[in-house]
C-alpha atoms as a PDB file:
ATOM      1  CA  UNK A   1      10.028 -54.149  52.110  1.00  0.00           C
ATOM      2  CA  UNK A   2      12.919 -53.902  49.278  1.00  0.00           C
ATOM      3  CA  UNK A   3      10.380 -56.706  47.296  1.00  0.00           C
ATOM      4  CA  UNK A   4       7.350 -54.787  48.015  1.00  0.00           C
ATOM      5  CA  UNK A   5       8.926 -50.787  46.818  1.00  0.00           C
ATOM      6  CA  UNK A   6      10.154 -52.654  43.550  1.00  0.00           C
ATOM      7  CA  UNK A   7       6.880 -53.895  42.687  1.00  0.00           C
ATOM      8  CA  UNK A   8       4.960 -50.872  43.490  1.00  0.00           C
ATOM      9  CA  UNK A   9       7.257 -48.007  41.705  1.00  0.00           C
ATOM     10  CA  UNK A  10       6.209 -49.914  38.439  1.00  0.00           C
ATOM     11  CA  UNK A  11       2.758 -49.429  38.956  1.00  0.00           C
ATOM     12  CA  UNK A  12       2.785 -46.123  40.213  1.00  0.00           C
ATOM     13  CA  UNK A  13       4.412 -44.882  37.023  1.00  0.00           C
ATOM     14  CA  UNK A  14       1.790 -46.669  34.970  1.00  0.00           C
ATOM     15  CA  UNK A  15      -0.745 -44.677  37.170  1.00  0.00           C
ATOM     16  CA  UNK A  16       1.012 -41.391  37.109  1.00  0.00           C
ATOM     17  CA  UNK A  17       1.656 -41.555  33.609  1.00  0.00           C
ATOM     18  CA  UNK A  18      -1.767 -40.192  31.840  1.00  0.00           C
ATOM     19  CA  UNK A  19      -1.674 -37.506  34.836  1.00  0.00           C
ATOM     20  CA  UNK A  20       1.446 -36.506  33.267  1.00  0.00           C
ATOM     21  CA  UNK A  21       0.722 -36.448  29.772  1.00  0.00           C
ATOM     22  CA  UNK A  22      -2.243 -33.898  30.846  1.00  0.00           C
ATOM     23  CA  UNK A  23       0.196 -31.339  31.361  1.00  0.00           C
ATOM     24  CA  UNK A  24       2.262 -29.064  28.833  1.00  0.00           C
ATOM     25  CA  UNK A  25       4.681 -28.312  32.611  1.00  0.00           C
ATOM     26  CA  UNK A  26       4.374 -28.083  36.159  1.00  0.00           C
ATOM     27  CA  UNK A  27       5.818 -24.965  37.650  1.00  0.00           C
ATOM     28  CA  UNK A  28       6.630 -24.911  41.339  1.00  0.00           C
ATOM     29  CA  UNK A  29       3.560 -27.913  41.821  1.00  0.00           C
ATOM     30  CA  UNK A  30       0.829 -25.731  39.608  1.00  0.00           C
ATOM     31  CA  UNK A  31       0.043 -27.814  36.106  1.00  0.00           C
ATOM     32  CA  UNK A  32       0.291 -26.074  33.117  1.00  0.00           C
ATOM     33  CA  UNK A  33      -2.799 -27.927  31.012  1.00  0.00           C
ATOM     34  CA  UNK A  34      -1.284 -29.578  27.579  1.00  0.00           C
ATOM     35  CA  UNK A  35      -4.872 -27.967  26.348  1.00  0.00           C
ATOM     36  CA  UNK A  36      -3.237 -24.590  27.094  1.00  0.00           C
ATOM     37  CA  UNK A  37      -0.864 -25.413  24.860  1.00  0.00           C
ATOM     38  CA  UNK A  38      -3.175 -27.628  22.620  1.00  0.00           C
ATOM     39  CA  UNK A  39      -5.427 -24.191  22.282  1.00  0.00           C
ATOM     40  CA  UNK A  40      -2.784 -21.445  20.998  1.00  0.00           C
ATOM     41  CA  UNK A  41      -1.004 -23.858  18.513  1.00  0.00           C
ATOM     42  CA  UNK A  42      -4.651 -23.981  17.246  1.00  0.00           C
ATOM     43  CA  UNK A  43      -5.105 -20.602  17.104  1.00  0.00           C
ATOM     44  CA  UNK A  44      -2.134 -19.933  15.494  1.00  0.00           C
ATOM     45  CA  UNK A  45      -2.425 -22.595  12.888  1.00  0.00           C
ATOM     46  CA  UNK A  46      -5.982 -20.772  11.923  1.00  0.00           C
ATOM     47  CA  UNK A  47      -3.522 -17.669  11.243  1.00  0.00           C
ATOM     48  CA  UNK A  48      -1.209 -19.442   8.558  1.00  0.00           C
ATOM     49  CA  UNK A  49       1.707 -21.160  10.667  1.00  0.00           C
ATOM     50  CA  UNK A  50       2.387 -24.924  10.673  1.00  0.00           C
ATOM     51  CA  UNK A  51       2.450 -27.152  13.826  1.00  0.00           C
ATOM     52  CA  UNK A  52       5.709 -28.059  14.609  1.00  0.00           C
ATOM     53  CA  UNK A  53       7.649 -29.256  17.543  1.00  0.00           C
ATOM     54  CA  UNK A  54       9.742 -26.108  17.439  1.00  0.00           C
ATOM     55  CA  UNK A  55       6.178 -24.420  17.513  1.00  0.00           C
ATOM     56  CA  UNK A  56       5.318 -26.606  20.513  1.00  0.00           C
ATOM     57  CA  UNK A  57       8.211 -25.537  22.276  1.00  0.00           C
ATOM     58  CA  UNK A  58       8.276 -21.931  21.936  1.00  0.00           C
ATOM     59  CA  UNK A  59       4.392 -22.150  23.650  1.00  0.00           C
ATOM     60  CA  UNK A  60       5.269 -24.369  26.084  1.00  0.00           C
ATOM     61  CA  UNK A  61       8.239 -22.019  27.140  1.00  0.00           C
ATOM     62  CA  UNK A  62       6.008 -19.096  27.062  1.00  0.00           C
ATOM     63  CA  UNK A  63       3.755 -20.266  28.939  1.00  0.00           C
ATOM     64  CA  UNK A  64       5.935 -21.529  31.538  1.00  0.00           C
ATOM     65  CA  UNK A  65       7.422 -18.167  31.695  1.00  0.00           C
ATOM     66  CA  UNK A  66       4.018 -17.100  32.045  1.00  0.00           C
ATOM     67  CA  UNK A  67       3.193 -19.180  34.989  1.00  0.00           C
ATOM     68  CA  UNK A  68       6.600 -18.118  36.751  1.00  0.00           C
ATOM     69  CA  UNK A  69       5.603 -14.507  36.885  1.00  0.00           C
ATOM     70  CA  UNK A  70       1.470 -15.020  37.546  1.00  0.00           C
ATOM     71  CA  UNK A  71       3.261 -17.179  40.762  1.00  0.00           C
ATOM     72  CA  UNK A  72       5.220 -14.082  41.603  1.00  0.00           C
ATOM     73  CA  UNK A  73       2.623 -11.601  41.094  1.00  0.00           C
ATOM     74  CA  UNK A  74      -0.023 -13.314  43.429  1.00  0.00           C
ATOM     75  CA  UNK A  75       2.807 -13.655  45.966  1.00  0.00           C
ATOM     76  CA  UNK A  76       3.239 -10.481  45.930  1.00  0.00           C
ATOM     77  CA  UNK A  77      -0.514  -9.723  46.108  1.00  0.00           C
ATOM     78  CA  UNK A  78      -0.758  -7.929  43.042  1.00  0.00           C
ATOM     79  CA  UNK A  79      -4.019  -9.074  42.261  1.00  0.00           C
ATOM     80  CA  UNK A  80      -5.573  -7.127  45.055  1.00  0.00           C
ATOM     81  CA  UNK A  81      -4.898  -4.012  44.140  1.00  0.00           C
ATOM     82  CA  UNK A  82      -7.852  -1.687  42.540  1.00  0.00           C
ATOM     83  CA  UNK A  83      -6.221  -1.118  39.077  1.00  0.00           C
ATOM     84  CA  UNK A  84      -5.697  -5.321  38.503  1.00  0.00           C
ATOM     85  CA  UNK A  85      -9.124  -6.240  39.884  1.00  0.00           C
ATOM     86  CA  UNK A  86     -10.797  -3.497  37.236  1.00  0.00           C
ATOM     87  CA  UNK A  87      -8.808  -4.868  34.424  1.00  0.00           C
ATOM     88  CA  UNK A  88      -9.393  -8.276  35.575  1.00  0.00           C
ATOM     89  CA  UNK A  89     -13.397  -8.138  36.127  1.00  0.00           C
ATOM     90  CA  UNK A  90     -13.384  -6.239  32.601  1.00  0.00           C
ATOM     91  CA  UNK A  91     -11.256  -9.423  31.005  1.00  0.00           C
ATOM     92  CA  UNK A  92     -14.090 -11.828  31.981  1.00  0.00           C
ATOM     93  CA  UNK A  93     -16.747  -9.998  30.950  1.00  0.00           C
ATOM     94  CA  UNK A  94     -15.209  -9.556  27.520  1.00  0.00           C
ATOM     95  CA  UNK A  95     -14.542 -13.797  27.979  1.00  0.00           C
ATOM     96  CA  UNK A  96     -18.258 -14.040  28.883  1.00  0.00           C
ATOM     97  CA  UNK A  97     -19.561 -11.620  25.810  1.00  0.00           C
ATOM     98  CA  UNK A  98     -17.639 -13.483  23.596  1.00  0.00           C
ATOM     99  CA  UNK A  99     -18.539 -17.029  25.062  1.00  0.00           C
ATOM    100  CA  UNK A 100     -22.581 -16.373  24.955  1.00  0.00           C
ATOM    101  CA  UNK A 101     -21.481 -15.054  20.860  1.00  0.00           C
ATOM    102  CA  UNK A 102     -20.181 -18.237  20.002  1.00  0.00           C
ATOM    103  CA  UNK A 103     -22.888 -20.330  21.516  1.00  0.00           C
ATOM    104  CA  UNK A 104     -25.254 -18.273  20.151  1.00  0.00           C
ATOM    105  CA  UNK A 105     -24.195 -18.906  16.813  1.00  0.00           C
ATOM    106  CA  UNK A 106     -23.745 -22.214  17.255  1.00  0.00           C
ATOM    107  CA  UNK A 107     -27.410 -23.203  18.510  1.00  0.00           C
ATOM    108  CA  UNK A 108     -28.659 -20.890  15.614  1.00  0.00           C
ATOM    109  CA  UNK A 109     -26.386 -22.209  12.525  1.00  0.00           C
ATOM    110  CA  UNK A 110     -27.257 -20.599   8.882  1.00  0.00           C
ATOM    111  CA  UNK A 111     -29.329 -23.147   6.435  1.00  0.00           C
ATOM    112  CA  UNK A 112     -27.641 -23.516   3.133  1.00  0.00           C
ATOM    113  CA  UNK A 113     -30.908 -22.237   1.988  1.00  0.00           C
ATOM    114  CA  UNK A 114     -30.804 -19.215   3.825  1.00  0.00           C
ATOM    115  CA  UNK A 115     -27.466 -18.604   2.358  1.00  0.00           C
ATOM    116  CA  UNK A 116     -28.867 -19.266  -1.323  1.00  0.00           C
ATOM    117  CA  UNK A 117     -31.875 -16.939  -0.610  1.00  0.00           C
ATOM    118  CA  UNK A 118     -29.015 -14.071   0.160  1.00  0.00           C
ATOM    119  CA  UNK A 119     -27.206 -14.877  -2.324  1.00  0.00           C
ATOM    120  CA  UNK A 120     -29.687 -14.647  -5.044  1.00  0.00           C
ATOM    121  CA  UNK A 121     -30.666 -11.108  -3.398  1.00  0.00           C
ATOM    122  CA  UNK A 122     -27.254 -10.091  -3.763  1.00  0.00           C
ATOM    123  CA  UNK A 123     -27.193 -11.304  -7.241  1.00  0.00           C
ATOM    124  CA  UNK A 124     -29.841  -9.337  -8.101  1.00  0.00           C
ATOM    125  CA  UNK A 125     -28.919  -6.661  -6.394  1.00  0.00           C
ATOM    126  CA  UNK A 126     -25.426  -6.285  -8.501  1.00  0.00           C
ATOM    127  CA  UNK A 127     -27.691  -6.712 -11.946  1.00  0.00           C
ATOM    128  CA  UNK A 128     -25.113  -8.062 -15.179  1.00  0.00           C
ATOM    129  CA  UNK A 129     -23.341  -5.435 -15.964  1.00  0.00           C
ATOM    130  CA  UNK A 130     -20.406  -3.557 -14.150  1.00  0.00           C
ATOM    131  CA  UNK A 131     -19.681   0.132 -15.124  1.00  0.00           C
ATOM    132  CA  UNK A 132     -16.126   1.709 -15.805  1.00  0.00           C
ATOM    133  CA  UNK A 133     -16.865   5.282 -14.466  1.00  0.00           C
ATOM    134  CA  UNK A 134     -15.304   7.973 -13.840  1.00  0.00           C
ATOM    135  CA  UNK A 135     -16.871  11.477 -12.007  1.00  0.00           C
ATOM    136  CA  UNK A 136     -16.471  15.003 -11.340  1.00  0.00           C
ATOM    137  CA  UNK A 137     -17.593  15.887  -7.535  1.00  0.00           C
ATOM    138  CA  UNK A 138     -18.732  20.002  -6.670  1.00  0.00           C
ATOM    139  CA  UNK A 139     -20.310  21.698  -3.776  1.00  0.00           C
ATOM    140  CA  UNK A 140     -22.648  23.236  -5.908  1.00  0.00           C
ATOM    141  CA  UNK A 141     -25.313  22.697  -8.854  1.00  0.00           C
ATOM    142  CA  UNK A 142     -24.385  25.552 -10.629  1.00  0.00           C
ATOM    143  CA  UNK A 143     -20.641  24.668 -10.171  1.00  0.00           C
ATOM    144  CA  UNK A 144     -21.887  21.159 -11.608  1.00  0.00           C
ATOM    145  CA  UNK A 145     -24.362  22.917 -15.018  1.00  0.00           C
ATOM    146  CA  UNK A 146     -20.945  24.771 -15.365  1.00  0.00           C
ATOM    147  CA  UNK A 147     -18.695  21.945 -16.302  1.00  0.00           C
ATOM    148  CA  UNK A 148     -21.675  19.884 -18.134  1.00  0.00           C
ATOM    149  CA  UNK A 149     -21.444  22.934 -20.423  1.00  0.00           C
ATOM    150  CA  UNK A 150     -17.346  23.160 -20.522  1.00  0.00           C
ATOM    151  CA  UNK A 151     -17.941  19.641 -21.948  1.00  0.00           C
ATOM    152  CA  UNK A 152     -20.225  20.245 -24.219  1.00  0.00           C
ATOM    153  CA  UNK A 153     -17.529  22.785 -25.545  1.00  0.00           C
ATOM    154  CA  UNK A 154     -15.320  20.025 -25.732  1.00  0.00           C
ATOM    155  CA  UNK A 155     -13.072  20.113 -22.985  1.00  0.00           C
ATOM    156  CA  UNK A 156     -11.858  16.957 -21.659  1.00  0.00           C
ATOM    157  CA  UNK A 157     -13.508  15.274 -18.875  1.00  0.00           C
ATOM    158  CA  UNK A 158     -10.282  14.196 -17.078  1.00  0.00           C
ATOM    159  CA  UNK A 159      -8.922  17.281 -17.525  1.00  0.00           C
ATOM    160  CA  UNK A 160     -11.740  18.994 -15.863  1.00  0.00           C
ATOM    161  CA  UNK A 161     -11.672  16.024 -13.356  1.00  0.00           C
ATOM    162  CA  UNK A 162      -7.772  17.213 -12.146  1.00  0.00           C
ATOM    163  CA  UNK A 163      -9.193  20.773 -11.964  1.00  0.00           C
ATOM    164  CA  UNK A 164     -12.110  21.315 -10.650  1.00  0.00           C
ATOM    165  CA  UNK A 165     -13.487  18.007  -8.735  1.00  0.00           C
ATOM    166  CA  UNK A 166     -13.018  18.240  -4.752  1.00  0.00           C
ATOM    167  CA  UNK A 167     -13.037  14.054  -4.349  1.00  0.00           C
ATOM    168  CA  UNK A 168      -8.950  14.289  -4.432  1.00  0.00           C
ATOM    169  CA  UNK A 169      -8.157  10.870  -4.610  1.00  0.00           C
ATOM    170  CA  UNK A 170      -9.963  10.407  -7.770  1.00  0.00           C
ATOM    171  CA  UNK A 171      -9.532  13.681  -8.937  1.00  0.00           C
ATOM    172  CA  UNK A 172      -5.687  13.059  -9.413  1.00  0.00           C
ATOM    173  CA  UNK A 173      -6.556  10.498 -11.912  1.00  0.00           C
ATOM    174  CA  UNK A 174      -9.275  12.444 -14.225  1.00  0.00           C
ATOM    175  CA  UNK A 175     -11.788  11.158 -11.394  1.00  0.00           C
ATOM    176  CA  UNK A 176     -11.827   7.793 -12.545  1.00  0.00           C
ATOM    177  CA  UNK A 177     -13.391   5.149  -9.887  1.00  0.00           C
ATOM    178  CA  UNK A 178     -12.620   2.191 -11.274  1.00  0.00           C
ATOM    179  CA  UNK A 179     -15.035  -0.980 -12.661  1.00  0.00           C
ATOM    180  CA  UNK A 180     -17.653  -1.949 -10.361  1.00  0.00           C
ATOM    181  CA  UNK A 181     -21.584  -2.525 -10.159  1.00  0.00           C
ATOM    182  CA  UNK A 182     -24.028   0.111  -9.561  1.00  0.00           C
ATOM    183  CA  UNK A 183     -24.982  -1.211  -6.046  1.00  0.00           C
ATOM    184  CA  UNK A 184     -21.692  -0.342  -4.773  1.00  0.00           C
ATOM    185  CA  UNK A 185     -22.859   3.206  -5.466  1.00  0.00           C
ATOM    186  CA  UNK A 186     -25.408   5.951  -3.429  1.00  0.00           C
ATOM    187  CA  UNK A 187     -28.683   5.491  -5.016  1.00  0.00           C
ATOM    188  CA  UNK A 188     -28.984   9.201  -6.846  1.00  0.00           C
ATOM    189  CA  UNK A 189     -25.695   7.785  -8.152  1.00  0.00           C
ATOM    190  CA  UNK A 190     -26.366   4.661  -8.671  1.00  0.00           C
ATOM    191  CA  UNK A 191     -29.573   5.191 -10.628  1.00  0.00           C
ATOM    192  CA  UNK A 192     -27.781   7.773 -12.846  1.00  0.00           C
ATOM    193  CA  UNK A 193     -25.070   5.368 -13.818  1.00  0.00           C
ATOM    194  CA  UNK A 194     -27.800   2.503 -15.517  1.00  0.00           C
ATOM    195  CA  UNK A 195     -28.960   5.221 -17.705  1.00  0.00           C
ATOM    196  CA  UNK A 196     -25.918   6.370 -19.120  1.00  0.00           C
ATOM    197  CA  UNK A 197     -24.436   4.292 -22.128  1.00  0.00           C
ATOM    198  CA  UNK A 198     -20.331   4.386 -22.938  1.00  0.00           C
ATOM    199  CA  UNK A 199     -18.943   7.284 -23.360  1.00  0.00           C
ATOM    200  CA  UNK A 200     -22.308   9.448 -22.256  1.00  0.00           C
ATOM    201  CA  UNK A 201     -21.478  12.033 -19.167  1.00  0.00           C
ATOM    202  CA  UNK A 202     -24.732  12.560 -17.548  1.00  0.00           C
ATOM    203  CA  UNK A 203     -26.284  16.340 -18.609  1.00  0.00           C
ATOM    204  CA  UNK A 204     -27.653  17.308 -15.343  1.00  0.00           C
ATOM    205  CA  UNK A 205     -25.873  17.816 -12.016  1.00  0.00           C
ATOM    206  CA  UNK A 206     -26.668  14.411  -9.801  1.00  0.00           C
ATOM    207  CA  UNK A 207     -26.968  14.932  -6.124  1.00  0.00           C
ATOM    208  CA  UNK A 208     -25.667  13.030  -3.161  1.00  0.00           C
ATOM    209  CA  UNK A 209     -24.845  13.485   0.107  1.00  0.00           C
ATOM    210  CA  UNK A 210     -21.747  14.061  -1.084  1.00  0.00           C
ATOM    211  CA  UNK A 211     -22.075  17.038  -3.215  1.00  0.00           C
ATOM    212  CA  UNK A 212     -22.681  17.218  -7.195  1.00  0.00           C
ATOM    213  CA  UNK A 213     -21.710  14.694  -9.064  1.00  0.00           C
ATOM    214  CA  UNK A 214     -21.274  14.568 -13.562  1.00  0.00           C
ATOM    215  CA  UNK A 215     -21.189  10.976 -14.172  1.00  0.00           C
ATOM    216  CA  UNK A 216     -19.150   9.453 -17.338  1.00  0.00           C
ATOM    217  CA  UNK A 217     -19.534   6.207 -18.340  1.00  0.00           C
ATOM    218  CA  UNK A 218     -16.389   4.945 -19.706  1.00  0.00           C
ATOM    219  CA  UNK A 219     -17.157   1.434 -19.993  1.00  0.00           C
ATOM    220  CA  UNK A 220     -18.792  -1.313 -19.784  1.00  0.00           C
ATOM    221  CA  UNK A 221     -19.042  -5.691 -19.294  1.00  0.00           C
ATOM    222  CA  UNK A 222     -20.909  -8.286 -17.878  1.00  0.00           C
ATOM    223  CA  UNK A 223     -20.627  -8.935 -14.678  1.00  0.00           C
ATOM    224  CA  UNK A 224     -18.916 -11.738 -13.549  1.00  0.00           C
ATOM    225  CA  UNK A 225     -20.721 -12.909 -10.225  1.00  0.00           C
ATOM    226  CA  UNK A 226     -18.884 -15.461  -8.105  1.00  0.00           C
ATOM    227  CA  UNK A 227     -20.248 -18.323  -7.062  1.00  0.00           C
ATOM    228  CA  UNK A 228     -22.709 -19.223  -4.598  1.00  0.00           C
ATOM    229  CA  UNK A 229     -19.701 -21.524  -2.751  1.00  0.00           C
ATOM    230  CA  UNK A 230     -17.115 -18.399  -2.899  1.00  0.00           C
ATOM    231  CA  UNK A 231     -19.716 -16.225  -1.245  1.00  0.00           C
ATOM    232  CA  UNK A 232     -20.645 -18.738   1.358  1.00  0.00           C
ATOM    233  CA  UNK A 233     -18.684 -17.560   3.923  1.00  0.00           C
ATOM    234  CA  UNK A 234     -19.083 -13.694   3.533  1.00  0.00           C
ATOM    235  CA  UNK A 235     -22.916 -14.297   3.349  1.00  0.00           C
ATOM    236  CA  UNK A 236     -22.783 -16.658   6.631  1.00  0.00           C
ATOM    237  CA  UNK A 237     -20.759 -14.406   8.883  1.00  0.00           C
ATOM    238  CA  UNK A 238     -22.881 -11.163   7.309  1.00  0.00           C
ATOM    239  CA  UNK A 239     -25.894 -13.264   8.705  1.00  0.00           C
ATOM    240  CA  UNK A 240     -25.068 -14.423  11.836  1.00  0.00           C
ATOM    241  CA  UNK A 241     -23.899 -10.763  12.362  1.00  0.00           C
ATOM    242  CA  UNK A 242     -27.168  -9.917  11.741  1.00  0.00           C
ATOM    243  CA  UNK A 243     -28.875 -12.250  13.848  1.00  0.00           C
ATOM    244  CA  UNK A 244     -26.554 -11.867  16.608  1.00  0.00           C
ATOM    245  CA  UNK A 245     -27.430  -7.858  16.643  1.00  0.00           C
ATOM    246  CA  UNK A 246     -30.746  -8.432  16.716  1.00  0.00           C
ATOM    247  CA  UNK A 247     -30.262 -10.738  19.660  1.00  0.00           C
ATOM    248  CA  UNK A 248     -28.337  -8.098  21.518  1.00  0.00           C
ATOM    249  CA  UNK A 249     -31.156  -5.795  20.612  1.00  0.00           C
ATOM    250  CA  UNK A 250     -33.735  -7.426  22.101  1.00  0.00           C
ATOM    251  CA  UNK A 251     -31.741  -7.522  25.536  1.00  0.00           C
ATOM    252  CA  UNK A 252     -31.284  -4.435  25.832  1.00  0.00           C
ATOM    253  CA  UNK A 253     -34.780  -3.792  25.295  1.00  0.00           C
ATOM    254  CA  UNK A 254     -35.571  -6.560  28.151  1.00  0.00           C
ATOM    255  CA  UNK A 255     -32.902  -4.646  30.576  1.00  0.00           C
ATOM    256  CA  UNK A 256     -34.470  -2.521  33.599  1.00  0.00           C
ATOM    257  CA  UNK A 257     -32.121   0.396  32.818  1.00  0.00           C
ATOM    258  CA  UNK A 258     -32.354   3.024  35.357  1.00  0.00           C
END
């Protein structure tokens, strides 16, 4: 019997072994998955922090701790109370959303093509030149004709900017909005802007849904357009966002809604 125990505990630790190394723990006989552990380190790795073993631990700790108080809380039947069964059901429905999102995606991946096709839109879109501009917002046109002619006087435009334009944040600095292309801009603006050379102020009041706007072009360069590679991501997720609303569209179209 002795002979018989000391050639089997050998080969029951070879079998038990990979069983083992499957789980991260076992708390009170319930595994804890090594993939549990496997998944956050991944997660958190995505966010910017190295695997390490000290990493490793602190998981593996937490999610023993974890496990501990789950044990306790289904002992003590927590789970069947109405409050913990609502906020349960509504965790695996968000679980589920987000699963059919991903697979989605996944079984309808964005063609490099595609991408280039946006891309050049965009690129179009943002023209060669990016504008240095700087604005004075009012409530009214004749509020706006009003300061076109106080320029025309010769008063300053940031000066008039500080005093009289109701966009505040710009307004503290002589309404100046910074460089950027006029597709970044409402269209009444927009369109304004490409007409305007540097240093013209547009001479008529341009409306928006904003209010009115006197436009001054302070300068200008080419644009500099990045890369088709440094978009690539943007103009894949801005896709797939698109397809995937379109996809939840149509569901809810399908759904017999009562």
């Amino acid at each position: 019997m002795k002979r018989t125990t000391r050639f089997l505990l050998p080969l029951i630790a070879a079998v038990s072994l990979p069983v083992f190394a499957q789980n991260a723990a076992v708390v009170n006989g319930k595994p804890i998955p090594a993939s549990h552990v496997n998944a956050i380190v991944s997660e958190v790795v995505q966010q910017g922090q190295a695997d390490t073993p000290e990493l490793r631990a602190t998981i593996k700790e937490n999610l023993i701790m974890r496990e501990v108080l789950v044990q306790e809380a289904e002992k003590q039947k927590l789970a069947a109370q109405p409050a913990v069964k609502s906020q349960i059901e509504i965790t695996r429905r968000n679980i589920m959303v987000r699963a059919l999102m991903n697979d989605f995606i996944n079984k309808n991946p964005v063609s490099d093509a595609e991408i280039q096709k946006e891309y050049n839109r965009m690129k179009a879109l943002a023209g060669d030149t990016e504008y240095q501009v700087s604005h004075i917002l009012v409530k009214s046109a004749e509020e706006a004709k009003a300061i076109v002619e106080q320029l025309k006087g010769g008063s300053k435009f940031d000066e008039l900017a500080k005093e009289k334009s109701i966009d505040t944040p710009t307004a503290d600095k002589g309404g100046d909005l910074g460089w950027s292309a006029p597709h970044v801009y409402v269209d009444p603006f927009a369109q304004a802007l490409v007409k305007l050379k540097k240093g013209e102020y547009s001479q008529e009041p341009v409306q928006s849904s904003f209010g009115y706007h006197i436009i001054m072009v302070e300068d200008t360069r080419p644009l500099k357009v990045p890369t088709v590679e440094e978009l690539k991501p943007g103009i894949t997720q801005s896709i797939q966002e698109q397809r995937w609303d379109a996809y939840t569209r149509t569901l809810r179209e399908k759904a017999k809604i009562k």
